[in-house]
C-alpha atoms as a PDB file:
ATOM      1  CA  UNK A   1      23.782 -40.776  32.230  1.00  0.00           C
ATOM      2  CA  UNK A   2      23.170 -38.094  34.943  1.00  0.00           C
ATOM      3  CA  UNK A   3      26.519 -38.014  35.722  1.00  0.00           C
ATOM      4  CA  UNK A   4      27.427 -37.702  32.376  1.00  0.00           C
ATOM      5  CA  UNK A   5      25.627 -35.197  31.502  1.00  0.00           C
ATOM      6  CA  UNK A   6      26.332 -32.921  34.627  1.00  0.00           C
ATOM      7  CA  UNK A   7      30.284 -33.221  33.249  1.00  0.00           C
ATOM      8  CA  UNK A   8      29.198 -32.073  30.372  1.00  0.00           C
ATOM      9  CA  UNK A   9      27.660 -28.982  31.383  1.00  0.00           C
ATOM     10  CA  UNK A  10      30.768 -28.676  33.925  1.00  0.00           C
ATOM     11  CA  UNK A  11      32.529 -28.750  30.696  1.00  0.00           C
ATOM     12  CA  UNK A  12      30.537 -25.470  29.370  1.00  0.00           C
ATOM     13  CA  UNK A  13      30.814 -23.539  32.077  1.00  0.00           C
ATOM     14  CA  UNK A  14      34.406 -24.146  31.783  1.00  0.00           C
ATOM     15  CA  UNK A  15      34.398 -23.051  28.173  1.00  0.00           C
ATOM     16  CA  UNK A  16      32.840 -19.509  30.082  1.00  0.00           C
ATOM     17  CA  UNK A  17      35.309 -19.081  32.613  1.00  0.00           C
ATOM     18  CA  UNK A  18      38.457 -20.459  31.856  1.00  0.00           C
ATOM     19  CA  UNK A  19      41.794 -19.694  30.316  1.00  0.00           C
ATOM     20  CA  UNK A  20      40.245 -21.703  27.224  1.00  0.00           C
ATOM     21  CA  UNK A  21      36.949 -19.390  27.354  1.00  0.00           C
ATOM     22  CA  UNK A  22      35.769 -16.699  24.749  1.00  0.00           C
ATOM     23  CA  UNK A  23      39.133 -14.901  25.122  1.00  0.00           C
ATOM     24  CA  UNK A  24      40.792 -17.836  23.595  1.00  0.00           C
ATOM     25  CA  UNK A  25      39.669 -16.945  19.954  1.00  0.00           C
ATOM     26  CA  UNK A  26      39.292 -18.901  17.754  1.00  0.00           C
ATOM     27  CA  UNK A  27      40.937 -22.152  19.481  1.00  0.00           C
ATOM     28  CA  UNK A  28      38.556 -21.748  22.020  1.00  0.00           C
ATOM     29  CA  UNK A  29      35.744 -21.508  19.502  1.00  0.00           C
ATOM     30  CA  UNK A  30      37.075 -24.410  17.719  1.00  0.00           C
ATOM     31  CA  UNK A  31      37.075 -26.772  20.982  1.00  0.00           C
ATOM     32  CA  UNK A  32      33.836 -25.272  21.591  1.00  0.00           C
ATOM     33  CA  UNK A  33      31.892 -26.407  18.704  1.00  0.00           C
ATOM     34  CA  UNK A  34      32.787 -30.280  19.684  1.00  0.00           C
ATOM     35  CA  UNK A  35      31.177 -29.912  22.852  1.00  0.00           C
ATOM     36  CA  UNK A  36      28.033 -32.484  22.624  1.00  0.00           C
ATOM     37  CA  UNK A  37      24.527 -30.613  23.545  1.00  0.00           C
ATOM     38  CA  UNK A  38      23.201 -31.420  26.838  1.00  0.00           C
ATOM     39  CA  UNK A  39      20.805 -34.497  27.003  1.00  0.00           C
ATOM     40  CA  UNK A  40      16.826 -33.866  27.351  1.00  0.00           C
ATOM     41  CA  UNK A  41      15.485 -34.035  30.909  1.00  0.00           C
ATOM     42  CA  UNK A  42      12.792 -36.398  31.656  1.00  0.00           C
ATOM     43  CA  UNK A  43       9.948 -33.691  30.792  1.00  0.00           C
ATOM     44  CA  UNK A  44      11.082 -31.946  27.624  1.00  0.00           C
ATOM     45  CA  UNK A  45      12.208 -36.061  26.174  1.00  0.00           C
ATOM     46  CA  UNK A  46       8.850 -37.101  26.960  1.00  0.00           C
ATOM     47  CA  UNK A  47       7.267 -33.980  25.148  1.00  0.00           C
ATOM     48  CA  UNK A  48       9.432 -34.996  21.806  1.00  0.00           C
ATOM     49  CA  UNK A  49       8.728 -38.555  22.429  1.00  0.00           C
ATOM     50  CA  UNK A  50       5.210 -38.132  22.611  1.00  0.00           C
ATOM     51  CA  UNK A  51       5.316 -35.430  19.428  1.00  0.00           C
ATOM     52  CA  UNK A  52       5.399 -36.128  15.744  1.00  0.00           C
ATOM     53  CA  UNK A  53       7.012 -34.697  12.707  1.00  0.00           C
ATOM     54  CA  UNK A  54       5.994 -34.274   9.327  1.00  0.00           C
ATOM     55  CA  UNK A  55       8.022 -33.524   6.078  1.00  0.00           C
ATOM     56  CA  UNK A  56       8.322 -29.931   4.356  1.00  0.00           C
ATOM     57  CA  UNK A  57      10.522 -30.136   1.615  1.00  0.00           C
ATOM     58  CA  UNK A  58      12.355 -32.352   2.766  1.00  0.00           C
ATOM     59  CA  UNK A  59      12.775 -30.890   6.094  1.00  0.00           C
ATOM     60  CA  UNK A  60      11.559 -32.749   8.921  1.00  0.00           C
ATOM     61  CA  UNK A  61       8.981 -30.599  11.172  1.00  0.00           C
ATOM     62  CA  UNK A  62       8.632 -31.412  14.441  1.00  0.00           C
ATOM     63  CA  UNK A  63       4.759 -30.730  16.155  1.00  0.00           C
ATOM     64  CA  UNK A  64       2.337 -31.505  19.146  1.00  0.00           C
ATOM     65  CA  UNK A  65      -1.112 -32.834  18.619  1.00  0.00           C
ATOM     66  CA  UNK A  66      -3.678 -33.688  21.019  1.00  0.00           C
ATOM     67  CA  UNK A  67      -6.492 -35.807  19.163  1.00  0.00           C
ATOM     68  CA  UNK A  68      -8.645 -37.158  22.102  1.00  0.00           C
ATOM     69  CA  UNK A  69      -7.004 -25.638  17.136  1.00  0.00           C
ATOM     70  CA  UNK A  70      -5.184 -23.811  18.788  1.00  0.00           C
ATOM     71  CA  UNK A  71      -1.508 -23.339  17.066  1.00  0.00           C
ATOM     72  CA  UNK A  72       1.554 -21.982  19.252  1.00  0.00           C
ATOM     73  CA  UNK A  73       4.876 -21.452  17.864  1.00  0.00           C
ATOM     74  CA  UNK A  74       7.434 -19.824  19.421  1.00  0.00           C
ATOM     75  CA  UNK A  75      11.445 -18.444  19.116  1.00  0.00           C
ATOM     76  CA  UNK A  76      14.432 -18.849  19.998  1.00  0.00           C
ATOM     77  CA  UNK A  77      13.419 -22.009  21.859  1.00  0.00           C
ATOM     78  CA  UNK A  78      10.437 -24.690  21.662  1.00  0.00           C
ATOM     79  CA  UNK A  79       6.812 -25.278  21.574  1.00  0.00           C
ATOM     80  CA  UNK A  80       7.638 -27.025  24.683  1.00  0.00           C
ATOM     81  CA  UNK A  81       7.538 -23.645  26.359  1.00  0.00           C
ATOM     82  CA  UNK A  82       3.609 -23.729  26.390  1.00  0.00           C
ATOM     83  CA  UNK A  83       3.756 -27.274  28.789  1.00  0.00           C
ATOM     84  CA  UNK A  84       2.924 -25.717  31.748  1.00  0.00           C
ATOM     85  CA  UNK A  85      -0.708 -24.711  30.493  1.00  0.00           C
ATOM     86  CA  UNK A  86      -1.013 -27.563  27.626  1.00  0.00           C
ATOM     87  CA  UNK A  87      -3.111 -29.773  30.170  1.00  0.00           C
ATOM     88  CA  UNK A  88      -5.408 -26.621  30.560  1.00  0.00           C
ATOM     89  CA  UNK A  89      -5.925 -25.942  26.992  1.00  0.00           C
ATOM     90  CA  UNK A  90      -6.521 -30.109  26.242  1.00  0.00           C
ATOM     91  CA  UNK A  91      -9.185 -29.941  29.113  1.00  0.00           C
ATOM     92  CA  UNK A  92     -11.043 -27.285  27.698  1.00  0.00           C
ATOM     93  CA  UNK A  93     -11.061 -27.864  23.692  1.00  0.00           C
ATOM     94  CA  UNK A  94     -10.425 -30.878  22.134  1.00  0.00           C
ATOM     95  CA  UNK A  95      -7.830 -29.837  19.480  1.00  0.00           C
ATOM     96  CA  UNK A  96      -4.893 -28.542  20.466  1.00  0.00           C
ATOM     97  CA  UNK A  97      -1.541 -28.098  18.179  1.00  0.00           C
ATOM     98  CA  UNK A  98       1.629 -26.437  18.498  1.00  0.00           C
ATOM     99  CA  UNK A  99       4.870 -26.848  16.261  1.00  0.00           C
ATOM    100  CA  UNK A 100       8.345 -25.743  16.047  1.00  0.00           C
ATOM    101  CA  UNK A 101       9.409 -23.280  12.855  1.00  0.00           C
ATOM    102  CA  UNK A 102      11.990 -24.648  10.938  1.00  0.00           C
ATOM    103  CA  UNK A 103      14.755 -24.137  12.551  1.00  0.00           C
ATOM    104  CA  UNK A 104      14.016 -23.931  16.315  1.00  0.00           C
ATOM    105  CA  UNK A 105      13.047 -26.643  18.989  1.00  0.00           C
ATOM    106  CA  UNK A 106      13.311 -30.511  17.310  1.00  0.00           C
ATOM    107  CA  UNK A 107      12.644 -29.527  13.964  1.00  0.00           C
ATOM    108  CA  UNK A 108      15.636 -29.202  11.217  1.00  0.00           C
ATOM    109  CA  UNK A 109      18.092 -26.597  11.475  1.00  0.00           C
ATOM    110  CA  UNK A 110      19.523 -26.729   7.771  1.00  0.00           C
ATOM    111  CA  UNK A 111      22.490 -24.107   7.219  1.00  0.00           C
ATOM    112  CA  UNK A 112      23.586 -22.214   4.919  1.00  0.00           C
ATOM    113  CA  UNK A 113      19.528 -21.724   4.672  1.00  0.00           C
ATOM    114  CA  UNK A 114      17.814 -18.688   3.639  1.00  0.00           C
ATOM    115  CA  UNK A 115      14.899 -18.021   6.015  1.00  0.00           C
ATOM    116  CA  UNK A 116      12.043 -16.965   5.762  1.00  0.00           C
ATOM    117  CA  UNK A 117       8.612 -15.382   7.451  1.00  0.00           C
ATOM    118  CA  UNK A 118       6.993 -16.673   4.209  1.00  0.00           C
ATOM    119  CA  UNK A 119       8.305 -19.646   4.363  1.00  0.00           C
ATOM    120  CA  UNK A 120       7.198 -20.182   7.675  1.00  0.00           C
ATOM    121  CA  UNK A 121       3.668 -19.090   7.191  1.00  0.00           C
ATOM    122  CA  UNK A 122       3.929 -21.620   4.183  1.00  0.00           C
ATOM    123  CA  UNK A 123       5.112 -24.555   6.854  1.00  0.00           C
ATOM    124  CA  UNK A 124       2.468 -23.384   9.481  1.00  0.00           C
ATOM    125  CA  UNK A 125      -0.044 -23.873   6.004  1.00  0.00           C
ATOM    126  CA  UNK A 126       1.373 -27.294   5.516  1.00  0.00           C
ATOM    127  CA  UNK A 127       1.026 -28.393   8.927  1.00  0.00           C
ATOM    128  CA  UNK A 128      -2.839 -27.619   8.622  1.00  0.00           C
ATOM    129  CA  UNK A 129      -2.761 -29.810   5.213  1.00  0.00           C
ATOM    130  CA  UNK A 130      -0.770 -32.863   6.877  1.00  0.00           C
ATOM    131  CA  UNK A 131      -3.666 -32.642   9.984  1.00  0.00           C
ATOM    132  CA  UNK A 132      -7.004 -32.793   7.372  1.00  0.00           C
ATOM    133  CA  UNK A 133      -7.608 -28.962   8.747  1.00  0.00           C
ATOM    134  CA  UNK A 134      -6.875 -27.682   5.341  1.00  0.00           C
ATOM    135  CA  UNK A 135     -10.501 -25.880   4.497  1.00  0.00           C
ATOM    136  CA  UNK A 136      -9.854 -24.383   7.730  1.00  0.00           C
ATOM    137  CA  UNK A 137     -11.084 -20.763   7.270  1.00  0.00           C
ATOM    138  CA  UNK A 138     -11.466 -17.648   9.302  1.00  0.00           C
ATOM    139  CA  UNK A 139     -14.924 -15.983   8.458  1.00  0.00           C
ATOM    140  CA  UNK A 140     -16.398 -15.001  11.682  1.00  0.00           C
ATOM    141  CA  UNK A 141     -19.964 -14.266   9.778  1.00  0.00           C
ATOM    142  CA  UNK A 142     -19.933 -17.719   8.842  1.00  0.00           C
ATOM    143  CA  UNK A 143     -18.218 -19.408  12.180  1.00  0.00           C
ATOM    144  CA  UNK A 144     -18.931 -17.252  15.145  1.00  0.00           C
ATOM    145  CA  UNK A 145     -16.063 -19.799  16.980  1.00  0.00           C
ATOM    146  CA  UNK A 146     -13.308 -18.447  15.196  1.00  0.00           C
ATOM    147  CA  UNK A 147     -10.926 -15.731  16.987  1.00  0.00           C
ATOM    148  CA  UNK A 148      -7.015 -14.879  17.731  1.00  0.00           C
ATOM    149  CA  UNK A 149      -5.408 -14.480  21.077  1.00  0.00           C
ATOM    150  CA  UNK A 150      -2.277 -13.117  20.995  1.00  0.00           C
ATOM    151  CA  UNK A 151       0.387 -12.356  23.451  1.00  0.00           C
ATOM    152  CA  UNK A 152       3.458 -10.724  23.816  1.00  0.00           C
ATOM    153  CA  UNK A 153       5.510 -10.962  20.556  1.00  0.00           C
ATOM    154  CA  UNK A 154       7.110  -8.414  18.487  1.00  0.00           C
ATOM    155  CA  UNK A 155       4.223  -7.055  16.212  1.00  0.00           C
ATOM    156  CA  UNK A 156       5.269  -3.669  15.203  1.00  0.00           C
ATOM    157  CA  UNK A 157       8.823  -2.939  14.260  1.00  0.00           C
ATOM    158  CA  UNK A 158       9.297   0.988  15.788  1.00  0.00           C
ATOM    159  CA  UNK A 159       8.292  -0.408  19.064  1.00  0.00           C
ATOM    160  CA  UNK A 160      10.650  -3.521  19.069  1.00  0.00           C
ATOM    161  CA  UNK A 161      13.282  -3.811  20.665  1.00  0.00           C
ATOM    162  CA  UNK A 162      15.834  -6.348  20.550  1.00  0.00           C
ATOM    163  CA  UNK A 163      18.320  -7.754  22.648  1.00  0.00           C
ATOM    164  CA  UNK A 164      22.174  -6.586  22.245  1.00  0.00           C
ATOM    165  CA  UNK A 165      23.065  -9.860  20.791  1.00  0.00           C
ATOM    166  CA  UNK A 166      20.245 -10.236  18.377  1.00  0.00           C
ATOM    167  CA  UNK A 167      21.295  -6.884  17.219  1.00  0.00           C
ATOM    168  CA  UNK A 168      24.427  -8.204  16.331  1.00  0.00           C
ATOM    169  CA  UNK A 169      23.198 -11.205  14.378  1.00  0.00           C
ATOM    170  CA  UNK A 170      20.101  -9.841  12.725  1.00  0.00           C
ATOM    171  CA  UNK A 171      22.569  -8.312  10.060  1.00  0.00           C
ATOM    172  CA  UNK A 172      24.803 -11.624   9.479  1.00  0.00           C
ATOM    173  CA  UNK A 173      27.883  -9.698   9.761  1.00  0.00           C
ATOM    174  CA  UNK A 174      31.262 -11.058   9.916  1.00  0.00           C
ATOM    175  CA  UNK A 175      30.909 -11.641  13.722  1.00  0.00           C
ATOM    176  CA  UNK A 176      28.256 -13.851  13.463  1.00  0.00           C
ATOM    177  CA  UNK A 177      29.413 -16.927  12.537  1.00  0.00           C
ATOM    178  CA  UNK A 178      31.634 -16.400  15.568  1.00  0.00           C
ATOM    179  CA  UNK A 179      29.372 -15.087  17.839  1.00  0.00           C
ATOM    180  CA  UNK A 180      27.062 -18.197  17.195  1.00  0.00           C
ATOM    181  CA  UNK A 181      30.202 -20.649  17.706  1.00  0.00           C
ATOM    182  CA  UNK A 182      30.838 -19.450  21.049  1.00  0.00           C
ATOM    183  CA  UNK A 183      27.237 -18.796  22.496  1.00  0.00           C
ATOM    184  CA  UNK A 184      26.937 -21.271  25.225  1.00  0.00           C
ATOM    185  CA  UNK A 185      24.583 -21.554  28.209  1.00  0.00           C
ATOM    186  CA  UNK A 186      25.836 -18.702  30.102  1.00  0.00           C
ATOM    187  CA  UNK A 187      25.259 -16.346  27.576  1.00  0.00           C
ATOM    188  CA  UNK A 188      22.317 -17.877  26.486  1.00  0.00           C
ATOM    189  CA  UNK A 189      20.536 -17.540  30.125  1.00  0.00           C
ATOM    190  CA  UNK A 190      22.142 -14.055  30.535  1.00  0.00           C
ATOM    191  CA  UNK A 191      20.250 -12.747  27.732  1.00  0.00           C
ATOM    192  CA  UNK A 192      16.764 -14.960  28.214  1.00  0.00           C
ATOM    193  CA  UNK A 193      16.241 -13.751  31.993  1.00  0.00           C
ATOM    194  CA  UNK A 194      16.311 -10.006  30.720  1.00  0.00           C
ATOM    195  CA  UNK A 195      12.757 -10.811  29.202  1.00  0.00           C
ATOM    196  CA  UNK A 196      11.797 -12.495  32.206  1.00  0.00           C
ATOM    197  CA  UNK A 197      10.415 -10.439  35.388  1.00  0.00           C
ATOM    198  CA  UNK A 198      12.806  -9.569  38.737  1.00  0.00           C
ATOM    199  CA  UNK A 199      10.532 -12.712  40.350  1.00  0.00           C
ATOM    200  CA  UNK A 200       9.480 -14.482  37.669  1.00  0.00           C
ATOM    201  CA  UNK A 201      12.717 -16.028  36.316  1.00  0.00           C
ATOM    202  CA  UNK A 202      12.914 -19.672  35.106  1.00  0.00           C
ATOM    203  CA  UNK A 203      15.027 -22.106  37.598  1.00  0.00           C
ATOM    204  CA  UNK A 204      18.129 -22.993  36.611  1.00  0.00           C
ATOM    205  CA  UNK A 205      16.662 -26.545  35.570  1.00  0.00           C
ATOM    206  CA  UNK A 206      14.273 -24.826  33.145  1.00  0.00           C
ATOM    207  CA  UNK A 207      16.773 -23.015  31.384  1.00  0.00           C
ATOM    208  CA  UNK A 208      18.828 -26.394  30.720  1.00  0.00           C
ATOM    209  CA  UNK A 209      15.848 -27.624  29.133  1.00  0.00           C
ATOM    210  CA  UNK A 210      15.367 -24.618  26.838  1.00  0.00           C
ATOM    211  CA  UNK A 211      19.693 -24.278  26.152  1.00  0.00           C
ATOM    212  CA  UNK A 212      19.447 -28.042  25.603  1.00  0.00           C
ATOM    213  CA  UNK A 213      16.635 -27.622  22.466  1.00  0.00           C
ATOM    214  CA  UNK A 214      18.437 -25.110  21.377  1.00  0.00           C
ATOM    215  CA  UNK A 215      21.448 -26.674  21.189  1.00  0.00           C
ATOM    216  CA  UNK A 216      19.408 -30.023  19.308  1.00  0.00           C
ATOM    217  CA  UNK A 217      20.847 -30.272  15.955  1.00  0.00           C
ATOM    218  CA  UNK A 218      23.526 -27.375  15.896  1.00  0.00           C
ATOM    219  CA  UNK A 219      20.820 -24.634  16.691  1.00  0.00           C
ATOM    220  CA  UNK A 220      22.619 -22.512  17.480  1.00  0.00           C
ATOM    221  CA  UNK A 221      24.711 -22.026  14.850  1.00  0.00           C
ATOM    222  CA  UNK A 222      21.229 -21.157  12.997  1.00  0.00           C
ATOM    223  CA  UNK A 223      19.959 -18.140  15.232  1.00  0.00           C
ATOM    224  CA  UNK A 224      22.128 -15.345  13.088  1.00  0.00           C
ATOM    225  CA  UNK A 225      19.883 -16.872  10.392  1.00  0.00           C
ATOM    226  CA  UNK A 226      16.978 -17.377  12.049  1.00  0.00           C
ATOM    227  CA  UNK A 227      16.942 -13.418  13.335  1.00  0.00           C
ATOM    228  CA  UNK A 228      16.571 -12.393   9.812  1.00  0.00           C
ATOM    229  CA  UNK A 229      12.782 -11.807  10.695  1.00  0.00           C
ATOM    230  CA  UNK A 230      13.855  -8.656  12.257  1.00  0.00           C
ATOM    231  CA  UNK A 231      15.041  -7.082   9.132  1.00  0.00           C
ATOM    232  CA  UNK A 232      12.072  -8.931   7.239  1.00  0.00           C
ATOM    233  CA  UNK A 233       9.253  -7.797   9.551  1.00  0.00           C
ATOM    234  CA  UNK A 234      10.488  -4.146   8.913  1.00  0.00           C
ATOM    235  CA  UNK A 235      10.736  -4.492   5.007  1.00  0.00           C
ATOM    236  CA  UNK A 236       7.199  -6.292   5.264  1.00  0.00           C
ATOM    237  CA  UNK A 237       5.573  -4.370   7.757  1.00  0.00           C
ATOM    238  CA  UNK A 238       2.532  -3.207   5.521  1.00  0.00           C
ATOM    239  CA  UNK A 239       2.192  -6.630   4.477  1.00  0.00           C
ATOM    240  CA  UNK A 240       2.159  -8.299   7.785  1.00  0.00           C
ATOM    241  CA  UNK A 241       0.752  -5.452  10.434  1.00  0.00           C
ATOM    242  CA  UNK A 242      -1.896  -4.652   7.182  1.00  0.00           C
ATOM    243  CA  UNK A 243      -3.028  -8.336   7.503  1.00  0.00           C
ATOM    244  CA  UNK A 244      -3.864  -8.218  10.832  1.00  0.00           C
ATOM    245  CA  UNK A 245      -5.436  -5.018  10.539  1.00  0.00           C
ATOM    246  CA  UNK A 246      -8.220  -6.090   8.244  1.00  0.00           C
ATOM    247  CA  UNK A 247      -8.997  -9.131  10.428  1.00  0.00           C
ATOM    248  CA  UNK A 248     -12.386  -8.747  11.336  1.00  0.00           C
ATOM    249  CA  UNK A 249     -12.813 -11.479  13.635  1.00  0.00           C
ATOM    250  CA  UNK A 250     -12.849 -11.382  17.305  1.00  0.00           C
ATOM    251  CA  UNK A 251      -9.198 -10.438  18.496  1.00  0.00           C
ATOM    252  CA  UNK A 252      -7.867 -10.780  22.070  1.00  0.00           C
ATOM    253  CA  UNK A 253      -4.079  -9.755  22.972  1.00  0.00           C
ATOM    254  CA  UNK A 254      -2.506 -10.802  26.481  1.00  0.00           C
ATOM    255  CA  UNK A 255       0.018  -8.428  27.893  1.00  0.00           C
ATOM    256  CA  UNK A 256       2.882  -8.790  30.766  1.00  0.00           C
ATOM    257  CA  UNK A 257       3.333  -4.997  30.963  1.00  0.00           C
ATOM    258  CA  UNK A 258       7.391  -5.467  32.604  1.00  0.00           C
ATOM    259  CA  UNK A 259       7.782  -6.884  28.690  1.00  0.00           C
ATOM    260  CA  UNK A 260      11.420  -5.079  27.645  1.00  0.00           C
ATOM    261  CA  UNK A 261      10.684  -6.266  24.121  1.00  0.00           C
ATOM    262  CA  UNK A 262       7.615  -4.702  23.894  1.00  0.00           C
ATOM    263  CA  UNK A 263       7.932  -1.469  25.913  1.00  0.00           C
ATOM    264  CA  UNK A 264       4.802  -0.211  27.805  1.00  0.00           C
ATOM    265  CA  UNK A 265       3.477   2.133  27.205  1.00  0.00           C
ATOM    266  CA  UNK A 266       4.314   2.447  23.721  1.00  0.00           C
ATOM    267  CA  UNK A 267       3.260  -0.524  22.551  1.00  0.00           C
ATOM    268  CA  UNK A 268       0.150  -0.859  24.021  1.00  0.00           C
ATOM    269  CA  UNK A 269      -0.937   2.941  22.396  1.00  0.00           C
ATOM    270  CA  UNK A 270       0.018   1.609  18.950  1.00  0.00           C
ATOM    271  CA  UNK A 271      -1.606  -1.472  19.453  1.00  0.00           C
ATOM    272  CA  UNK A 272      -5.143   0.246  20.183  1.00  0.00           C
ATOM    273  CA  UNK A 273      -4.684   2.829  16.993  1.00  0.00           C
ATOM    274  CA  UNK A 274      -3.810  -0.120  15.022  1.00  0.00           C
ATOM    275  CA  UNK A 275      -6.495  -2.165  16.398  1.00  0.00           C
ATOM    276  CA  UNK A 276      -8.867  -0.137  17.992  1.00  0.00           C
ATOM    277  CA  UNK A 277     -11.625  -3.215  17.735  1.00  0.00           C
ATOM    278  CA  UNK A 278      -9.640  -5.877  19.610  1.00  0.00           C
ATOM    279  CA  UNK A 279      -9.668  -6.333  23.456  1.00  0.00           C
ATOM    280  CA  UNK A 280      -7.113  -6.474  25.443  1.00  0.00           C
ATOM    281  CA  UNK A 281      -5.545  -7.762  29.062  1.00  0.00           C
ATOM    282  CA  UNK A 282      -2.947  -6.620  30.980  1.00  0.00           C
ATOM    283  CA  UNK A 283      -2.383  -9.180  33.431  1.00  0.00           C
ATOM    284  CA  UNK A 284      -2.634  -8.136  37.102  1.00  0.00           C
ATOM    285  CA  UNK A 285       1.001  -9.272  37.914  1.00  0.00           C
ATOM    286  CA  UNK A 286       2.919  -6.081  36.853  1.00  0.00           C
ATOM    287  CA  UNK A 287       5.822  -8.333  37.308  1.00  0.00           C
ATOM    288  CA  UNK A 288       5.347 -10.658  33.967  1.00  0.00           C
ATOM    289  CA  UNK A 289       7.283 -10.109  31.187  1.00  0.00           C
ATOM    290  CA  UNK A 290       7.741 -11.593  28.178  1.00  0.00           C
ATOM    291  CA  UNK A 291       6.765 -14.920  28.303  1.00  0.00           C
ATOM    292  CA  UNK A 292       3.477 -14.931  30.268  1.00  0.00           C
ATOM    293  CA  UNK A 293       2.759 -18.753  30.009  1.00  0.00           C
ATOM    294  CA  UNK A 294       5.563 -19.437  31.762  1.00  0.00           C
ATOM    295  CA  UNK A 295       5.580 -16.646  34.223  1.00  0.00           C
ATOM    296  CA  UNK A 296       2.014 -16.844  35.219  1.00  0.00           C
ATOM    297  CA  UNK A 297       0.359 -19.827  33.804  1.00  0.00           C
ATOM    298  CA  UNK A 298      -3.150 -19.319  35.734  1.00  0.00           C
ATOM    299  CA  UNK A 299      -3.218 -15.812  34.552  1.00  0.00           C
ATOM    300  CA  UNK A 300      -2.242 -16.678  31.182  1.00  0.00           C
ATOM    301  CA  UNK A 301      -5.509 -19.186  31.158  1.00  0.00           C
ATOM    302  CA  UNK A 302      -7.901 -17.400  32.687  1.00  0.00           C
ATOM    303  CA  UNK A 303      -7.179 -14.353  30.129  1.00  0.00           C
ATOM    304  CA  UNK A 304      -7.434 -16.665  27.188  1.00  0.00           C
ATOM    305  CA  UNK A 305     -10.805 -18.723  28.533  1.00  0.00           C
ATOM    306  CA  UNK A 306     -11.993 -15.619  29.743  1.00  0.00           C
ATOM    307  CA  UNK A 307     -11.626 -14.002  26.239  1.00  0.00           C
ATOM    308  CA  UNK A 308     -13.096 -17.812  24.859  1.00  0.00           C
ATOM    309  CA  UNK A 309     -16.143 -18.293  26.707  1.00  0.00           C
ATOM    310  CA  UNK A 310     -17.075 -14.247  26.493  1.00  0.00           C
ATOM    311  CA  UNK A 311     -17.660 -15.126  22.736  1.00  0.00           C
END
């Protein structure tokens, strides 16, 4: 199975380089598309093995839950991104939950499908229902336990700033049915280490793992659609930057400042007019990016139980 699977990725890279790569048009992107995904490793099978899924519509969602909340999503790739500090947060509370949006990680990828921040919210709702949690409320008057922690995701639209190719996506031009046909692992990794630090990059192995749940169910033939956010969060941005305006319970937001997404110190000044009320911390590593619990996982839990226990 190894074996078979390292031919297979031989098989990609070939795809890259060779006289049958991107340059080949539209034969190359027609060989392409029969290319199996790459099979699971042992950790990222054993973290869908020992998940669940529940149905939305029809639409199987896939989720984590240890029984024995805190709620994690994350894009373009998989809850599984938070492994490296799940055993931390399962020590310390003893409720923890993540799940894939529709459309990313082991969860459907339907297509032609019109997504949806709404209908996300809506499936992060209906997760809560399918766990018993749904009189879950946050009144901090009521429940001093309740608070946020956030981290570094793309909050306000004029200080955004997206990669080239979800530039060329977001719009769902005539390119992107293309563009999404012949996206394969090297451009994938290309573009993910950009939001990584000079130091901090994922191994080789790591990025298999995340190309590989991409790849789970056609994925990747979903990301033009699943960019759409972009253009929504702009259109909605009262609605969804109001919301978390008016949230008067304890907020906490955990920053890698080398974030390219997120540009400091821009984003950081907005943040505090917008928020003046929630605290914030910039972890000491100036070399963490954009995905903090993977680039410094005992930073990344020390801010957040730090931020816990001060409550």
């Amino acid at each position: 199975a190894v074996r078979r699977d390292r031919l297979r990725r031989m098989r990609e890279w070939w795809v890259q380089v060779g006289p049958g790569g991107a340059v080949g048009g539209a034969s190359a992107c027609c060989w392409y598309s029969h290319i199996p995904p790459p099979q699971l490793s042992p950790d990222p099978h054993s973290w869908k093995s020992s998940g669940k899924f529940f149905t939305y519509k029809g639409l199987r969602i896939f989720y984590q839950d240890s029984v024995d909340s805190c709620g994690f999503t994350l894009f373009p790739t998989s809850s599984y991104d938070w492994y490296k500090i799940w055993e931390g947060l399962t020590l310390r509370f003893h409720r923890v939950s993540a799940l894939d949006f529709l459309g990313v990680g082991f969860s459907d990828k339907p297509r032609p499908h019109h997504n949806s921040i709404f209908e996300q919210v809506s499936i992060v709702e209906a997760l809560l229902r399918h766990l018993g949690l749904q009189n879950l409320r946050i009144k901090y008057k009521q429940n001093p336990s309740d608070r946020v922690c956030l981290s570094n995701g793309g909050i306000f639209p004029e200080t955004h700033r997206p990669l080239l190719l979800q530039k060329l996506l977001k719009d769902g031009g005539v390119l992107s049915p293309i563009l999404t046909q012949l996206m394969n692992f090297f451009v994938f990794s290309r573009g993910l280490t950009t939001v990584f630090g000079l130091y901090t990059w994922p191994s080789e192995s790591e990025l298999w793992d995340m190309w590989a749940g991409i790849r789970n169910n056609d994925g990747k033939l979903a990301i033009d659609g699943l960019l759409q956010y972009i253009n929504q969060r702009k259109k909605f941005r009262r609605c969804c930057v109001g919301a978390l305006a008016s949230v008067t319970i304890p907020i906490h937001f955990i920053y890698g400042p080398l974030d390219p997404v997120n540009l400091y110190p821009e984003f950081l000044e907005l943040y505090g007019k917008t928020l003046p009320w929630s605290t914030m911390l910039i972890l000491d590593d100036h070399h963490i990016s954009h995905y903090p619990q993977i680039e410094d996982v005992i930073g990344s839990l020390n801010a957040y139980m730090g931020f816990i226990n001060s409550l």
